[in-house]
PDB file of N, CA and C in Angstrom:
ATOM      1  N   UNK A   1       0.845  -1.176   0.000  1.00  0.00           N
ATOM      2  CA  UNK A   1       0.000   0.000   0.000  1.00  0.00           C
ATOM      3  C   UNK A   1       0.889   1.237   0.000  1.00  0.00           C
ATOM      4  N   UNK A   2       0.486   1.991  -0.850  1.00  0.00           N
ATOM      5  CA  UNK A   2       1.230   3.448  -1.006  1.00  0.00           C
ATOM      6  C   UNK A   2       1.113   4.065  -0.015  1.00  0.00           C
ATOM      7  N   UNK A   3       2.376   5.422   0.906  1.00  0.00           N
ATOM      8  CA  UNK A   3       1.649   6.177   1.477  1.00  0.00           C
ATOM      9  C   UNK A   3       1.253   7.236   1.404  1.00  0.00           C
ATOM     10  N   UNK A   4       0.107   8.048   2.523  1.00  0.00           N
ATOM     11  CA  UNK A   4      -0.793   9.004   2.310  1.00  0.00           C
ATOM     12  C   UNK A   4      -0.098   9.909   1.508  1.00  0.00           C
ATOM     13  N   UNK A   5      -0.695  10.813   0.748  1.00  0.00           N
ATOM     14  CA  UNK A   5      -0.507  12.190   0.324  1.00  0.00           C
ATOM     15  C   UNK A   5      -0.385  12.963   1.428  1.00  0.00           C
ATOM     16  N   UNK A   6      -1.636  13.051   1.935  1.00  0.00           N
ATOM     17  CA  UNK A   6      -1.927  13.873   2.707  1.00  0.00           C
ATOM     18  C   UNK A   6      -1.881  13.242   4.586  1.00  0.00           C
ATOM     19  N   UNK A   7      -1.706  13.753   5.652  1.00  0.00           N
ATOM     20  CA  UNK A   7      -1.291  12.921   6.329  1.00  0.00           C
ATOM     21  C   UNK A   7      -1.958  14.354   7.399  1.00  0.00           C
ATOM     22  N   UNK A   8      -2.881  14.082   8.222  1.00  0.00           N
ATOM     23  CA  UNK A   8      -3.711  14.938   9.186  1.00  0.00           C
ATOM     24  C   UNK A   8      -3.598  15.486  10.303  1.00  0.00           C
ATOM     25  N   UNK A   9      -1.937  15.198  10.842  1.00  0.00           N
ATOM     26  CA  UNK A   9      -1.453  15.327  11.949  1.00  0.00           C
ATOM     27  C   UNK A   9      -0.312  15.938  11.755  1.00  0.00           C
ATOM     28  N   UNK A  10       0.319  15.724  10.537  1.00  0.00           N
ATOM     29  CA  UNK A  10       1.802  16.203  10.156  1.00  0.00           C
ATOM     30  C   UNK A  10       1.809  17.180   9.800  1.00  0.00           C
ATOM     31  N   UNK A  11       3.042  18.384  10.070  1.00  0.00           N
ATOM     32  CA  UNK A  11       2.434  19.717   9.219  1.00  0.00           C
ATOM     33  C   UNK A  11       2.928  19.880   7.648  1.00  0.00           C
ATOM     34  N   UNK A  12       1.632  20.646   7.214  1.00  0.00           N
ATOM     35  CA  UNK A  12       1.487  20.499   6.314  1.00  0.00           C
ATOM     36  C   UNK A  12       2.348  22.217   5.592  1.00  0.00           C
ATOM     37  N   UNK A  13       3.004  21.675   4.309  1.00  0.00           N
ATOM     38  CA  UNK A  13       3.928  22.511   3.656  1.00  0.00           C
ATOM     39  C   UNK A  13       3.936  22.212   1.988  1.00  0.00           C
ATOM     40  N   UNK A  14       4.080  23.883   1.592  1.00  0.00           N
ATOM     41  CA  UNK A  14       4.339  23.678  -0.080  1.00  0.00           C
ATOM     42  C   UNK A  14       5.824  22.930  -0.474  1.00  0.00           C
ATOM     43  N   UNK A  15       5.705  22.032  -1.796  1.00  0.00           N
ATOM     44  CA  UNK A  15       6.589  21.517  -2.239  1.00  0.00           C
ATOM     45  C   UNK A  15       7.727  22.533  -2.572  1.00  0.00           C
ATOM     46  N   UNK A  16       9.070  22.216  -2.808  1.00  0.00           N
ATOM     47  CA  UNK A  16      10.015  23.340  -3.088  1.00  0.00           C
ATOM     48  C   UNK A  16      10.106  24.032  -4.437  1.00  0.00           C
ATOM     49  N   UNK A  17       8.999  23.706  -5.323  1.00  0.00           N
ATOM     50  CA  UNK A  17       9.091  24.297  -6.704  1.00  0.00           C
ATOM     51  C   UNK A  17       8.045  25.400  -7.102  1.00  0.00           C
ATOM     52  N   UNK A  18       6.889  25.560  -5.428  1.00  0.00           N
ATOM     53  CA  UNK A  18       6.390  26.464  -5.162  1.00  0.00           C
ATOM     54  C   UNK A  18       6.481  27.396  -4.324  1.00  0.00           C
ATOM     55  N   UNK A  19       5.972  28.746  -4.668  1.00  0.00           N
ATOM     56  CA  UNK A  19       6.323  29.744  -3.783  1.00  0.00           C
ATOM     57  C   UNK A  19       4.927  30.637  -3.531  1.00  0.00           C
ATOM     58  N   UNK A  20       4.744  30.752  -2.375  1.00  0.00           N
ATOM     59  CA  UNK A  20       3.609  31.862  -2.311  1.00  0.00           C
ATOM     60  C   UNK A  20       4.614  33.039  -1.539  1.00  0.00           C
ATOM     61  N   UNK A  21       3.318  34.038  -2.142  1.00  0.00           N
ATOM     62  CA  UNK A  21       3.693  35.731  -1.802  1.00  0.00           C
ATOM     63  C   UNK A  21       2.911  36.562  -2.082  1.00  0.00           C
ATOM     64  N   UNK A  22       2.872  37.595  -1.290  1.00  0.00           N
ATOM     65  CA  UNK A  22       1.815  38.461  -1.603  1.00  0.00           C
ATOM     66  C   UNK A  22       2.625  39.574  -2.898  1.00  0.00           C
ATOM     67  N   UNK A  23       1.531  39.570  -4.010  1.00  0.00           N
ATOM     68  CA  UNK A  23       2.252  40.209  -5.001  1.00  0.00           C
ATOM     69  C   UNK A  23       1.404  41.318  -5.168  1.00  0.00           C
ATOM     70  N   UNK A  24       2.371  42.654  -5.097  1.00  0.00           N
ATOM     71  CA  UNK A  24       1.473  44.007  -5.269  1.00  0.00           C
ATOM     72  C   UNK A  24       1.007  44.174  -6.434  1.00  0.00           C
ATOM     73  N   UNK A  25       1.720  43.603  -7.733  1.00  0.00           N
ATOM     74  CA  UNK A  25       0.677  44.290  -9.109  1.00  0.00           C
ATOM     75  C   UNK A  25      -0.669  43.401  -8.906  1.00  0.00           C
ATOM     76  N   UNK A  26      -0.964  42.378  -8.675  1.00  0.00           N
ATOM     77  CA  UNK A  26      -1.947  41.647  -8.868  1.00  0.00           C
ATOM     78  C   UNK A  26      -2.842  42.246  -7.472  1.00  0.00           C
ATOM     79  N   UNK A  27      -2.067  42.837  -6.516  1.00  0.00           N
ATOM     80  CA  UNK A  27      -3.552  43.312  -5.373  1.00  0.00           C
ATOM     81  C   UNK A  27      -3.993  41.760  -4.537  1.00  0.00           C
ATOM     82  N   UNK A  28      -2.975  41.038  -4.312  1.00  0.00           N
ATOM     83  CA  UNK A  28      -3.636  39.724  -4.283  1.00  0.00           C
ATOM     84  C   UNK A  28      -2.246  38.744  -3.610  1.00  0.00           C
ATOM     85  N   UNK A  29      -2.923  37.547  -2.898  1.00  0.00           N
ATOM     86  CA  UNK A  29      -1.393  36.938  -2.874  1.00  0.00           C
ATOM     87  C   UNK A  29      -1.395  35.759  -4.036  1.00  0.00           C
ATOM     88  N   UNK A  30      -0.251  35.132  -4.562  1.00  0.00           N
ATOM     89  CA  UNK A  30      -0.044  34.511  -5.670  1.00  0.00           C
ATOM     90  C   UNK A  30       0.268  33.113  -5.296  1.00  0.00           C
ATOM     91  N   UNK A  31       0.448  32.109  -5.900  1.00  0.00           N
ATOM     92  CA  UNK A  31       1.104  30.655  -6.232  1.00  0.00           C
ATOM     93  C   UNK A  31       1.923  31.058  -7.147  1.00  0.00           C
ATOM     94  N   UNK A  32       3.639  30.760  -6.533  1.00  0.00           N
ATOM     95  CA  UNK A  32       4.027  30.740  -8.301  1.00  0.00           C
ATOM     96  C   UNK A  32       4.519  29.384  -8.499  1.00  0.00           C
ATOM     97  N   UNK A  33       4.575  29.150  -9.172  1.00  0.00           N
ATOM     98  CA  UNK A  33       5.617  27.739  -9.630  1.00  0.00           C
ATOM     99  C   UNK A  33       6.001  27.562 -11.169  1.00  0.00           C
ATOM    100  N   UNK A  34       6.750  27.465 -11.450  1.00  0.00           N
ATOM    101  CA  UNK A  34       7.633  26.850 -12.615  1.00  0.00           C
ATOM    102  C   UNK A  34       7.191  27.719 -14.104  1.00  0.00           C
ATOM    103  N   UNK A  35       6.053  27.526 -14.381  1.00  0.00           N
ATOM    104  CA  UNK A  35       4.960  27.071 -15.532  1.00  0.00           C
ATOM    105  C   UNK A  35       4.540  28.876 -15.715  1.00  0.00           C
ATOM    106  N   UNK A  36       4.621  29.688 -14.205  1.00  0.00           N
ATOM    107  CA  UNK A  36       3.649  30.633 -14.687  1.00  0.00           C
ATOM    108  C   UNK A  36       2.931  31.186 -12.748  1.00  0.00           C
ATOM    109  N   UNK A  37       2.071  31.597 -12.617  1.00  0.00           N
ATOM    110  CA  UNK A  37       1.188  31.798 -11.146  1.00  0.00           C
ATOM    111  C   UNK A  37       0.068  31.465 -11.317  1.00  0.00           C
ATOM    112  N   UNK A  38      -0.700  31.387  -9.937  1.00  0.00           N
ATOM    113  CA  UNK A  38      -2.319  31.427  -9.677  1.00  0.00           C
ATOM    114  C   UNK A  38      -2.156  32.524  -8.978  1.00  0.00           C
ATOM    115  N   UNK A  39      -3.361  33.349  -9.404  1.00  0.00           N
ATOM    116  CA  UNK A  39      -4.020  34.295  -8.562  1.00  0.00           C
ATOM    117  C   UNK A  39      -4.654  33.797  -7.267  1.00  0.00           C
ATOM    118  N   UNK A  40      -4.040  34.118  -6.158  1.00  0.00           N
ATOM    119  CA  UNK A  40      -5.063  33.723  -5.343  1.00  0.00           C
ATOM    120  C   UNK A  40      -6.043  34.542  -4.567  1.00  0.00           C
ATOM    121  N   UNK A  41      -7.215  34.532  -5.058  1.00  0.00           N
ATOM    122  CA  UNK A  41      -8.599  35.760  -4.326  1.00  0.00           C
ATOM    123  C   UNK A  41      -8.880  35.348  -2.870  1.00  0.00           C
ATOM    124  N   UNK A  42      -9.435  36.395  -2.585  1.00  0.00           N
ATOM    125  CA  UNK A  42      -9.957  36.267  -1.254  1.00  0.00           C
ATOM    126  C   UNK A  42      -9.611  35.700  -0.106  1.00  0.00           C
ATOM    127  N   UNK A  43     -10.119  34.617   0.579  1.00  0.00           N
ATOM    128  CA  UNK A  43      -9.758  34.179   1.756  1.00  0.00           C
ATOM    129  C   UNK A  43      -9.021  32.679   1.047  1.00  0.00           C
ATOM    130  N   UNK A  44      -8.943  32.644  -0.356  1.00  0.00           N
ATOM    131  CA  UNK A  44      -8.083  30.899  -0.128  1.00  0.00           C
ATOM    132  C   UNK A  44      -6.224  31.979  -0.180  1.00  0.00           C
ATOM    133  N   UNK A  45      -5.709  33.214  -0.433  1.00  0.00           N
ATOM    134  CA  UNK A  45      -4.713  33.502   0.227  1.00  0.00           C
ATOM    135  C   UNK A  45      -4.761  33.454   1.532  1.00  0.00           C
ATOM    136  N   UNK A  46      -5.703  33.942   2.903  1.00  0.00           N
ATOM    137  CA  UNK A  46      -5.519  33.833   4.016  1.00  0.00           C
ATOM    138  C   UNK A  46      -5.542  32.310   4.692  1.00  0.00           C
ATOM    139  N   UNK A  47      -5.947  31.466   3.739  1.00  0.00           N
ATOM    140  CA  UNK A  47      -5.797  29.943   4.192  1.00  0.00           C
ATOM    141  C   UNK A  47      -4.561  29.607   3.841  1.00  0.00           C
ATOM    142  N   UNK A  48      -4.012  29.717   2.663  1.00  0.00           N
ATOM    143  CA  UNK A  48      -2.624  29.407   2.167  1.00  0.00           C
ATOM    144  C   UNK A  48      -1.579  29.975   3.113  1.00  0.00           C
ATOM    145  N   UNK A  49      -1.597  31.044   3.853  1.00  0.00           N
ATOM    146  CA  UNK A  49      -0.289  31.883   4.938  1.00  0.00           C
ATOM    147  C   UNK A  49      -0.723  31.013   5.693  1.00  0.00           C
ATOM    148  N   UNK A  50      -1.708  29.625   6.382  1.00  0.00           N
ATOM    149  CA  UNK A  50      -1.367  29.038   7.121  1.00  0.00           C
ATOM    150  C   UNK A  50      -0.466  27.612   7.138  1.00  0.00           C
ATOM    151  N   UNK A  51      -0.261  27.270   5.736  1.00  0.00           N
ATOM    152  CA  UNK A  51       0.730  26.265   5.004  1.00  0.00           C
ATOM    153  C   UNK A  51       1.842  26.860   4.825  1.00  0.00           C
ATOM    154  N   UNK A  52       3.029  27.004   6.466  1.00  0.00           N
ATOM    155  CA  UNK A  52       3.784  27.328   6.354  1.00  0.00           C
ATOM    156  C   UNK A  52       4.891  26.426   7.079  1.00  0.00           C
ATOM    157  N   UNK A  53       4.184  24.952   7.112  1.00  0.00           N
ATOM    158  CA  UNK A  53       5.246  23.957   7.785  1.00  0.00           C
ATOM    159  C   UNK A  53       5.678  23.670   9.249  1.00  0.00           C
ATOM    160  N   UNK A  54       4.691  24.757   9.919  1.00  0.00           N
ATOM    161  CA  UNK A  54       4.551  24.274  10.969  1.00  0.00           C
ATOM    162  C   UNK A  54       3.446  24.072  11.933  1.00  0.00           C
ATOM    163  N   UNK A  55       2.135  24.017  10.905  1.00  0.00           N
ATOM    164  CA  UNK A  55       0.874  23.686  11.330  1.00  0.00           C
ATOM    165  C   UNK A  55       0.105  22.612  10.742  1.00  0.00           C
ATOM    166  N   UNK A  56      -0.216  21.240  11.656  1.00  0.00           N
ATOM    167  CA  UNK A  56      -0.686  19.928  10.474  1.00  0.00           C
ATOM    168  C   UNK A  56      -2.154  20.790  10.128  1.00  0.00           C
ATOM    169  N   UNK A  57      -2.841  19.672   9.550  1.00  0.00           N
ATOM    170  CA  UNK A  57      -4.122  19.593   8.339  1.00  0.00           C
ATOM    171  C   UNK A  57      -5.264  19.535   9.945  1.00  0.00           C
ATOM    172  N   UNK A  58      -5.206  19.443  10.890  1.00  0.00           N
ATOM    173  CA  UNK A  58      -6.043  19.243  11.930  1.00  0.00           C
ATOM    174  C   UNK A  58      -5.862  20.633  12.296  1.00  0.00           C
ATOM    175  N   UNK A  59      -5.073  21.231  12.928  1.00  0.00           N
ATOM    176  CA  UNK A  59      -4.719  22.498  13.222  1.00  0.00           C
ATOM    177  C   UNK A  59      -5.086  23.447  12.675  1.00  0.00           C
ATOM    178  N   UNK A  60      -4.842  23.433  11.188  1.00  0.00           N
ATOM    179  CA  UNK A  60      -5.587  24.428  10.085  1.00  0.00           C
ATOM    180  C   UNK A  60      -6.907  24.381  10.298  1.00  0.00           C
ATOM    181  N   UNK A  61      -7.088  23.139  10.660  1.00  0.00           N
ATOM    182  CA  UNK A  61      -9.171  22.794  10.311  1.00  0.00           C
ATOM    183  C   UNK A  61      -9.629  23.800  11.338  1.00  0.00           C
ATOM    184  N   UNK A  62      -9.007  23.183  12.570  1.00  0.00           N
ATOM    185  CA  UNK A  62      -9.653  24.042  13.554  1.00  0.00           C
ATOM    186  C   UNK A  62      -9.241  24.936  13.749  1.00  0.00           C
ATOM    187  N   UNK A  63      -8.326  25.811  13.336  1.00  0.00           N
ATOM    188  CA  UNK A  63      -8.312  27.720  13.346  1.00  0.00           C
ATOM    189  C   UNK A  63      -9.092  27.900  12.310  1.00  0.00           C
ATOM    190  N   UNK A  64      -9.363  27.078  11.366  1.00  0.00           N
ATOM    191  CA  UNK A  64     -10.741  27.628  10.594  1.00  0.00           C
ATOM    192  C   UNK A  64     -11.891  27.421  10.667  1.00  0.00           C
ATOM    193  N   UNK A  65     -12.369  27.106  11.525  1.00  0.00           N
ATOM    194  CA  UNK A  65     -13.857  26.556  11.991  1.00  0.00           C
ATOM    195  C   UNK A  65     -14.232  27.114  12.837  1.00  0.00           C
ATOM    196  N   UNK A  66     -12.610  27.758  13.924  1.00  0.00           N
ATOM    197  CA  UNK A  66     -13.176  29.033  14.962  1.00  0.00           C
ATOM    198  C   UNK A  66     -13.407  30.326  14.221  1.00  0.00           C
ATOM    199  N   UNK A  67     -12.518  30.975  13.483  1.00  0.00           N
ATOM    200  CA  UNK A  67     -12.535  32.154  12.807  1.00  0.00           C
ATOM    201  C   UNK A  67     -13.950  31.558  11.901  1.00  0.00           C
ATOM    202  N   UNK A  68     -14.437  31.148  11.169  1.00  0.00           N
ATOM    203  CA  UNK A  68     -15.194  31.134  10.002  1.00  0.00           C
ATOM    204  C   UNK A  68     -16.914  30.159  10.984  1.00  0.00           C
TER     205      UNK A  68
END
């Protein structure tokens, strides 16, 4: 059996060929990676500043279930 992708306890972090940042021409924070960016709108940037490697997939849930 393969293991998880995703793993609910471990913290969770972008791979090294991505980068987030808040980018001023776009008014917005970004994904960049390799290929080009994503725009990221609204609140999925304020979810993404919490994928910073030292908070698992449980942790995130629940600072977002109190705030939201």
């Amino acid at each position: 059996m393969s293991d998880p992708i995703l793993v609910k306890d471990k913290p969770l972090s972008l791979q090294k060929q991505f980068r987030f940042q808040w980018e001023p021409a776009q008014e917005s924070y970004v994904l960049l990676y390799p290929e080009g960016l994503i725009k990221l709108p609204g609140s999925s940037g304020e979810i993404m500043k919490l994928i910073d490697g030292s908070k698992s997939v449980d942790e995130i849930i629940a600072y977002l279930e109190e705030q939201f």
